[in-house]
N, C-alpha and C. Protein backbone atom coordinates (compact mmCIF):
# COMPACT_ATOMS: atom_id res chain seq x y z
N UNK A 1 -18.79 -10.20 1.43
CA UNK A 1 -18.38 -8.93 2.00
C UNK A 1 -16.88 -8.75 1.80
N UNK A 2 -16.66 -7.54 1.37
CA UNK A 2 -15.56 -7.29 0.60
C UNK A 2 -14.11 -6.62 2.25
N UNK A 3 -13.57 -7.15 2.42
CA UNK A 3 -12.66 -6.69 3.66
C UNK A 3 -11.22 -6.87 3.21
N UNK A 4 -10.43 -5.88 3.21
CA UNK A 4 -8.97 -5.58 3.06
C UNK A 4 -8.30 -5.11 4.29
N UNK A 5 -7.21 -5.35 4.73
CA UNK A 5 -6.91 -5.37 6.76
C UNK A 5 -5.24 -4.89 5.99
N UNK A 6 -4.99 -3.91 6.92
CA UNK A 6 -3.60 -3.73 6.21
C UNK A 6 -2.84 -3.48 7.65
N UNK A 7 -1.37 -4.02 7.51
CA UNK A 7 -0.83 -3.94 8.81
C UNK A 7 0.78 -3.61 7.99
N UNK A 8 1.41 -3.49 9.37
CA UNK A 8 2.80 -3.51 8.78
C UNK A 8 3.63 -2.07 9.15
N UNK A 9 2.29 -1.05 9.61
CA UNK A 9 3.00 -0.20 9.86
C UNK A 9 3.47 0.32 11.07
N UNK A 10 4.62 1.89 11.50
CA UNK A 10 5.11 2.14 12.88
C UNK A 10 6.06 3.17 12.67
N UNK A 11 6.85 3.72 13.31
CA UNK A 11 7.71 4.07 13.55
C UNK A 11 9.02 3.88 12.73
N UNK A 12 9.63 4.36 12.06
CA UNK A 12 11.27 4.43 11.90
C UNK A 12 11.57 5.55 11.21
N UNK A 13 13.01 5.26 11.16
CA UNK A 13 13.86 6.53 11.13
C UNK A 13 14.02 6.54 9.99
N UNK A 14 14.53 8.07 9.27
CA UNK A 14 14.77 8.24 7.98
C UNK A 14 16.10 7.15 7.59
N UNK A 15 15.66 6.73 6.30
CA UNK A 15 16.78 6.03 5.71
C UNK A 15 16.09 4.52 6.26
N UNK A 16 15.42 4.30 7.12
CA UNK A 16 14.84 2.34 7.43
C UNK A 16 14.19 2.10 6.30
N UNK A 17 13.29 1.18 6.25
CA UNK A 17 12.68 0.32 5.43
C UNK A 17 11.28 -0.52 6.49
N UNK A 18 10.19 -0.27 6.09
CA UNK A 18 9.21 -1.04 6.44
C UNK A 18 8.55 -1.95 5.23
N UNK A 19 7.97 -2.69 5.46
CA UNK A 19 6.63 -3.80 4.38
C UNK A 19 5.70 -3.55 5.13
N UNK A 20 4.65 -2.96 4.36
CA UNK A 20 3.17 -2.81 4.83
C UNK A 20 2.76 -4.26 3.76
N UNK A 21 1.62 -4.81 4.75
CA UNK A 21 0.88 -5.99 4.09
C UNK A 21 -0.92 -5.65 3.95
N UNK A 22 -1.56 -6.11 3.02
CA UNK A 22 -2.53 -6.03 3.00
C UNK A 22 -3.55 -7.39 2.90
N UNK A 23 -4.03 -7.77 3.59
CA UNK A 23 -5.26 -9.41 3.40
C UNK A 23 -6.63 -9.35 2.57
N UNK A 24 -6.80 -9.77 1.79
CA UNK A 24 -8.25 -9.23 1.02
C UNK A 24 -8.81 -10.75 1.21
N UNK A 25 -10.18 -10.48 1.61
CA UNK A 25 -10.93 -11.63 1.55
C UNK A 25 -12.62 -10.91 0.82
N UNK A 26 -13.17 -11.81 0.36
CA UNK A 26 -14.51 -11.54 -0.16
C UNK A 26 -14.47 -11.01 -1.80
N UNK A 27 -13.22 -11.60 -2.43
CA UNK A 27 -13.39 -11.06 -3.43
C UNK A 27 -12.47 -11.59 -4.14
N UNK A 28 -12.80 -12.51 -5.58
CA UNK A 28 -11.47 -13.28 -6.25
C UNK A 28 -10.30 -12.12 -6.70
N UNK A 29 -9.18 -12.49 -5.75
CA UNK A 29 -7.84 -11.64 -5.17
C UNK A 29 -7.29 -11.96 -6.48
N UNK A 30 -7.29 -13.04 -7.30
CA UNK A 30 -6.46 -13.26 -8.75
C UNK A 30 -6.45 -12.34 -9.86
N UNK A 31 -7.85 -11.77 -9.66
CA UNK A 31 -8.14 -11.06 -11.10
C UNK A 31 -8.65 -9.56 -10.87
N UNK A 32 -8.28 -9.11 -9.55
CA UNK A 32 -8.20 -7.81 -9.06
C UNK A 32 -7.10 -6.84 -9.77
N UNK A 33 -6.92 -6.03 -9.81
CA UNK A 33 -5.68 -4.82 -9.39
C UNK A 33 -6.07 -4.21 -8.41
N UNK A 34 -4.86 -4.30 -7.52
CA UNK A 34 -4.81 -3.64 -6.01
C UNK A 34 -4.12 -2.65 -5.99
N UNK A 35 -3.90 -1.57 -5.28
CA UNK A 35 -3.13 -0.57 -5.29
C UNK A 35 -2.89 0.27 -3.47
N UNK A 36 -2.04 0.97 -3.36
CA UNK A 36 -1.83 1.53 -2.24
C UNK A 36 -1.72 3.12 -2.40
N UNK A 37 -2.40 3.16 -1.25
CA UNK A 37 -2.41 4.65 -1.25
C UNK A 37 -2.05 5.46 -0.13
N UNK A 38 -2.01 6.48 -0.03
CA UNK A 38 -1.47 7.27 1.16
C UNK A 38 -2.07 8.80 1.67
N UNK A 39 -2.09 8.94 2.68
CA UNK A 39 -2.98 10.56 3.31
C UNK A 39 -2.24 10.93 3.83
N UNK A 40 -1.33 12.19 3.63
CA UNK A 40 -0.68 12.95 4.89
C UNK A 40 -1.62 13.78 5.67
N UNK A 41 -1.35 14.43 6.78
CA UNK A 41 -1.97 15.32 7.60
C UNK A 41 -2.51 16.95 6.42
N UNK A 42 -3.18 17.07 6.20
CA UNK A 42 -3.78 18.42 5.38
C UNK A 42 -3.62 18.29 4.18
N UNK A 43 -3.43 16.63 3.89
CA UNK A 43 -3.09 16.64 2.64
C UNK A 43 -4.70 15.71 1.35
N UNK A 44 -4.41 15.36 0.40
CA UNK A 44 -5.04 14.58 -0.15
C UNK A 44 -4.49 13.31 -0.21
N UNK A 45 -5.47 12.33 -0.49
CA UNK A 45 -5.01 10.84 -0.43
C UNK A 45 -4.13 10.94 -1.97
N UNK A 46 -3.08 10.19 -2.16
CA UNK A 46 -2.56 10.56 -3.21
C UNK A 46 -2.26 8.35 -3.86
N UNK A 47 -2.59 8.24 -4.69
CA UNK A 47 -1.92 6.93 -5.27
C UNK A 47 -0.54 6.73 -5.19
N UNK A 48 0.11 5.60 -4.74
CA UNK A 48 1.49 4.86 -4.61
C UNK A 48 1.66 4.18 -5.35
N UNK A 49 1.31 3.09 -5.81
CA UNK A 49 1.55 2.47 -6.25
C UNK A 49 0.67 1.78 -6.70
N UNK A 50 0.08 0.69 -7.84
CA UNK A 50 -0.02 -0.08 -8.23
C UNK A 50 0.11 -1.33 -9.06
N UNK A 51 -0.45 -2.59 -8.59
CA UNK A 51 -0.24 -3.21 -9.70
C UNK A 51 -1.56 -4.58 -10.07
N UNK A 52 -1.21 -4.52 -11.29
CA UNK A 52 -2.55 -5.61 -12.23
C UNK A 52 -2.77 -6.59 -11.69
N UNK A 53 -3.79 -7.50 -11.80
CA UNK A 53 -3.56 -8.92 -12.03
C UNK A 53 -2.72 -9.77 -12.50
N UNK A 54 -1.87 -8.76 -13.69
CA UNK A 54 -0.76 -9.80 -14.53
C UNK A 54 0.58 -9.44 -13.89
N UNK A 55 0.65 -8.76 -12.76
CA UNK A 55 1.72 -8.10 -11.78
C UNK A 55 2.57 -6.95 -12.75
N UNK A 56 1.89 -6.55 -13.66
CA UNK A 56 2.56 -5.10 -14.20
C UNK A 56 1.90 -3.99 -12.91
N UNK A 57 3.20 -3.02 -12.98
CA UNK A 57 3.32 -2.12 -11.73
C UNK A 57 3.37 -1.00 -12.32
N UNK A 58 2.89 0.15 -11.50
CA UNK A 58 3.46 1.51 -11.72
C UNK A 58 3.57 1.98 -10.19
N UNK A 59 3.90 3.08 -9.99
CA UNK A 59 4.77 3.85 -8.77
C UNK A 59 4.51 5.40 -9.16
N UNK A 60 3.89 6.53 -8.27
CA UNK A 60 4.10 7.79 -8.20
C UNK A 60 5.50 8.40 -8.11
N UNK A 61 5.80 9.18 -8.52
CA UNK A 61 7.16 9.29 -8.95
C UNK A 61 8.17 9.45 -7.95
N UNK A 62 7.38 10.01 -7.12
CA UNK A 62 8.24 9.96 -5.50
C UNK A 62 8.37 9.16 -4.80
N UNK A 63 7.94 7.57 -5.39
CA UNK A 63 8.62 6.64 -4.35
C UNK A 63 9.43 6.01 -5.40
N UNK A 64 9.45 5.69 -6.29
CA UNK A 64 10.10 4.99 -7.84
C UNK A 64 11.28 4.91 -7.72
N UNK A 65 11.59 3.60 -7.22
CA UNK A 65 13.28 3.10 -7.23
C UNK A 65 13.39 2.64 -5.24
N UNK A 66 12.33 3.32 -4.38
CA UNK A 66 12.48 2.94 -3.27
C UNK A 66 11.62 2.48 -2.89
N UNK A 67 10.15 2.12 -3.54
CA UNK A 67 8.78 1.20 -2.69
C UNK A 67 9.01 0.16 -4.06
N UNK A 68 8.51 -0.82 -3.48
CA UNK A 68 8.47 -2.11 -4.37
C UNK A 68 6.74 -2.78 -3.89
N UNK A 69 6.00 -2.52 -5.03
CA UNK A 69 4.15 -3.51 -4.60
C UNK A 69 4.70 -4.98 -5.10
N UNK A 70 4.15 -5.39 -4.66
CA UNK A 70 3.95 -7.25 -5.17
C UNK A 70 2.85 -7.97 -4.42
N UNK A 71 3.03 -9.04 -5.12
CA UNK A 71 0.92 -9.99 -4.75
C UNK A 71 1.33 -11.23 -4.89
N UNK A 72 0.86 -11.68 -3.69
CA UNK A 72 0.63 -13.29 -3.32
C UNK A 72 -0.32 -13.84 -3.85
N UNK A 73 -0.70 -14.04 -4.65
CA UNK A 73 -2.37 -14.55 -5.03
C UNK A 73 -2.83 -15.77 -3.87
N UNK A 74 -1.91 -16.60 -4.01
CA UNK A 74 -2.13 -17.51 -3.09
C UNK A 74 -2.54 -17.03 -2.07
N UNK A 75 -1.87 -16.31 -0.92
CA UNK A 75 -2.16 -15.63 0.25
C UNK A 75 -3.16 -14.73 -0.10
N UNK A 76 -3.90 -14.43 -1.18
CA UNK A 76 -4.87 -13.07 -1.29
C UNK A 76 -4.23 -12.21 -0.39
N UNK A 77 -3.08 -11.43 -0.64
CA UNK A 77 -1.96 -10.63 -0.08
C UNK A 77 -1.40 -9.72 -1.32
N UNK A 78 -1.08 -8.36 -0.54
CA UNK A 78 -0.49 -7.29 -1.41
C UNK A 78 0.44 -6.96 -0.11
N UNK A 79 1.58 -6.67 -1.01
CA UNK A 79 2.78 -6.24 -0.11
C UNK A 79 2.90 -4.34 -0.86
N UNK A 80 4.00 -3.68 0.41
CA UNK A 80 4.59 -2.79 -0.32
C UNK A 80 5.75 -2.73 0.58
N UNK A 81 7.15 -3.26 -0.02
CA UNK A 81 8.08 -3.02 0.57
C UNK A 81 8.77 -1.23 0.34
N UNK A 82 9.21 -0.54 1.57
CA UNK A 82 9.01 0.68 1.19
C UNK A 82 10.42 0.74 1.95
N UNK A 83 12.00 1.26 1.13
CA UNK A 83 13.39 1.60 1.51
C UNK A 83 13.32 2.74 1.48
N UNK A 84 14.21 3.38 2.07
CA UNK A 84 15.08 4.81 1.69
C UNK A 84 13.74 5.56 2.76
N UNK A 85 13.48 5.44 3.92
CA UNK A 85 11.93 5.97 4.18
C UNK A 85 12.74 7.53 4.43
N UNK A 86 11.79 8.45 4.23
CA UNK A 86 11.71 10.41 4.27
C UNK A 86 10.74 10.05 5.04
N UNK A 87 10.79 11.56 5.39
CA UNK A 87 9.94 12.31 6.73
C UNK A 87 8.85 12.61 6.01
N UNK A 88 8.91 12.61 4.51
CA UNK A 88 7.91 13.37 3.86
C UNK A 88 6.73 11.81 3.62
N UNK A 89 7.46 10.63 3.74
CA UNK A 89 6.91 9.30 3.24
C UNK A 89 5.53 9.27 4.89
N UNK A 90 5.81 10.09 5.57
CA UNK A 90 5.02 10.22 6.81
C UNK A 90 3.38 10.07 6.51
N UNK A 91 2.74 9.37 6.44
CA UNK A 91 1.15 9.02 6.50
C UNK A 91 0.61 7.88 6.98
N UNK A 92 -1.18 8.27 6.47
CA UNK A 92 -1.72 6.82 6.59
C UNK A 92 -1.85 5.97 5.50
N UNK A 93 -1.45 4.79 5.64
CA UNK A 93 -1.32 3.95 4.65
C UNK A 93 -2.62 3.57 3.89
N UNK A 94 -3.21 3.33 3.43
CA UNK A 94 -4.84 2.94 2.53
C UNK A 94 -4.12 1.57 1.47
N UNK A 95 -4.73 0.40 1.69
CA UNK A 95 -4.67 -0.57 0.25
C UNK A 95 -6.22 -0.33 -0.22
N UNK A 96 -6.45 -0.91 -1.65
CA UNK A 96 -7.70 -0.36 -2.23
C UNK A 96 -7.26 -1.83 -3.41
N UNK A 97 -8.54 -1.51 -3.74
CA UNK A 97 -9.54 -2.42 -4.78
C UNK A 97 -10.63 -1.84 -5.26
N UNK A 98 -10.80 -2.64 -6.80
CA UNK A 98 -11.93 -2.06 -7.08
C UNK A 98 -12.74 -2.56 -7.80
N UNK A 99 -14.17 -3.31 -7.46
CA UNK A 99 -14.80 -4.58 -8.43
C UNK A 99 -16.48 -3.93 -8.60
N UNK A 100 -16.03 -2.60 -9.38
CA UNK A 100 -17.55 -2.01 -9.83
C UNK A 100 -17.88 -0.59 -8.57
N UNK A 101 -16.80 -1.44 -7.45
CA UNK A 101 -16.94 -0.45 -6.29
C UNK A 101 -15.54 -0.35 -5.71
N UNK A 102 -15.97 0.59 -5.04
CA UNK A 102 -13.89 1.15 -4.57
C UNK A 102 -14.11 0.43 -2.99
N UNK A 103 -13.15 -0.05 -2.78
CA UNK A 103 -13.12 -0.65 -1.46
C UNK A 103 -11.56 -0.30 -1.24
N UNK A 104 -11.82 0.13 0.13
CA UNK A 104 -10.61 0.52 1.18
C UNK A 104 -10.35 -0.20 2.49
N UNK A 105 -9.08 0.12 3.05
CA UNK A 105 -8.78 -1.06 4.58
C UNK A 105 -9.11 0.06 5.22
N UNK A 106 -8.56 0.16 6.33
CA UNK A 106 -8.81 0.93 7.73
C UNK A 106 -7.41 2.37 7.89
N UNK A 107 -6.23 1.50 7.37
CA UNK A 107 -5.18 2.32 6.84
C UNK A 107 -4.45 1.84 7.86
N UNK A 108 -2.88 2.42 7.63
CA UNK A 108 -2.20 1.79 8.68
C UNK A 108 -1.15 2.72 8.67
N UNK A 109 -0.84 3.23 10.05
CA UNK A 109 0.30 4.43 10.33
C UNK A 109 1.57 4.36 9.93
N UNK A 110 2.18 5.26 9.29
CA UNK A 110 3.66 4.88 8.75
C UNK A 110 4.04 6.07 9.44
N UNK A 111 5.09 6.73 10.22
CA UNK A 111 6.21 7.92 10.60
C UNK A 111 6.74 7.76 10.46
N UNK A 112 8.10 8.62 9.96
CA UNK A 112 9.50 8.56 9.68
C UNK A 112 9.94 9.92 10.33
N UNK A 113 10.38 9.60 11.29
CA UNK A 113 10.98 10.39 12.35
C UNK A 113 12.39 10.23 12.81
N UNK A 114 13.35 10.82 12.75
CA UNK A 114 14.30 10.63 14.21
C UNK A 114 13.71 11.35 15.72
């Protein structure tokens, strides 16, 4: 059984920095590509970021230069360190996988508020 748990998220102010983490169990985490995704309020889920098995990355153009993905294999762990946070960076967080089937976490709240 395929389960991805993503935490990491909360509250901060424009200009902080959070790391959302993601745990994948039920599924060899080595030879995956994982990726993160995001839902604003009335919006569509839109792709963030990803990256391979061989840790090549890409980034939607609006976070590029301020979210950083990376993978623990060891830990079966996906990070997304996310600087420079906007009001607009405001959603729910989604990590994803995909092994014939799309698998999603639960999501995890990010705001960027003063």
């Amino acid at each position: 059984q395929v389960q991805l748990v993503e935490s990491g998220g909360g509250l901060v102010q424009p200009g902080g920095s959070l790391r959302l983490s993601c745990a994948a169990s039920g599924i060899i985490f080595s030879i995956n590509a994982m990726g993160w995704y995001r839902q604003a309020p009335g919006k569509q889920r839109e792709l963030v970021a990803q990256i391979t098995n061989r840790g090549s990355t890409n980034y939607v153009a609006s976070v590029k230069d301020r979210f950083t993905i990376s993978r623990d294999n060891a830990k079966n762990t996906v990070y997304l360190q996310m600087n420079s946070l906007k009001p607009e960076d405001t959603a729910v967080y989604y990590c994803h996988t995909k092994t014939g089937f799309d698998y999603w976490g639960q999501g995890t709240q990010v705001t960027v508020s003063s």
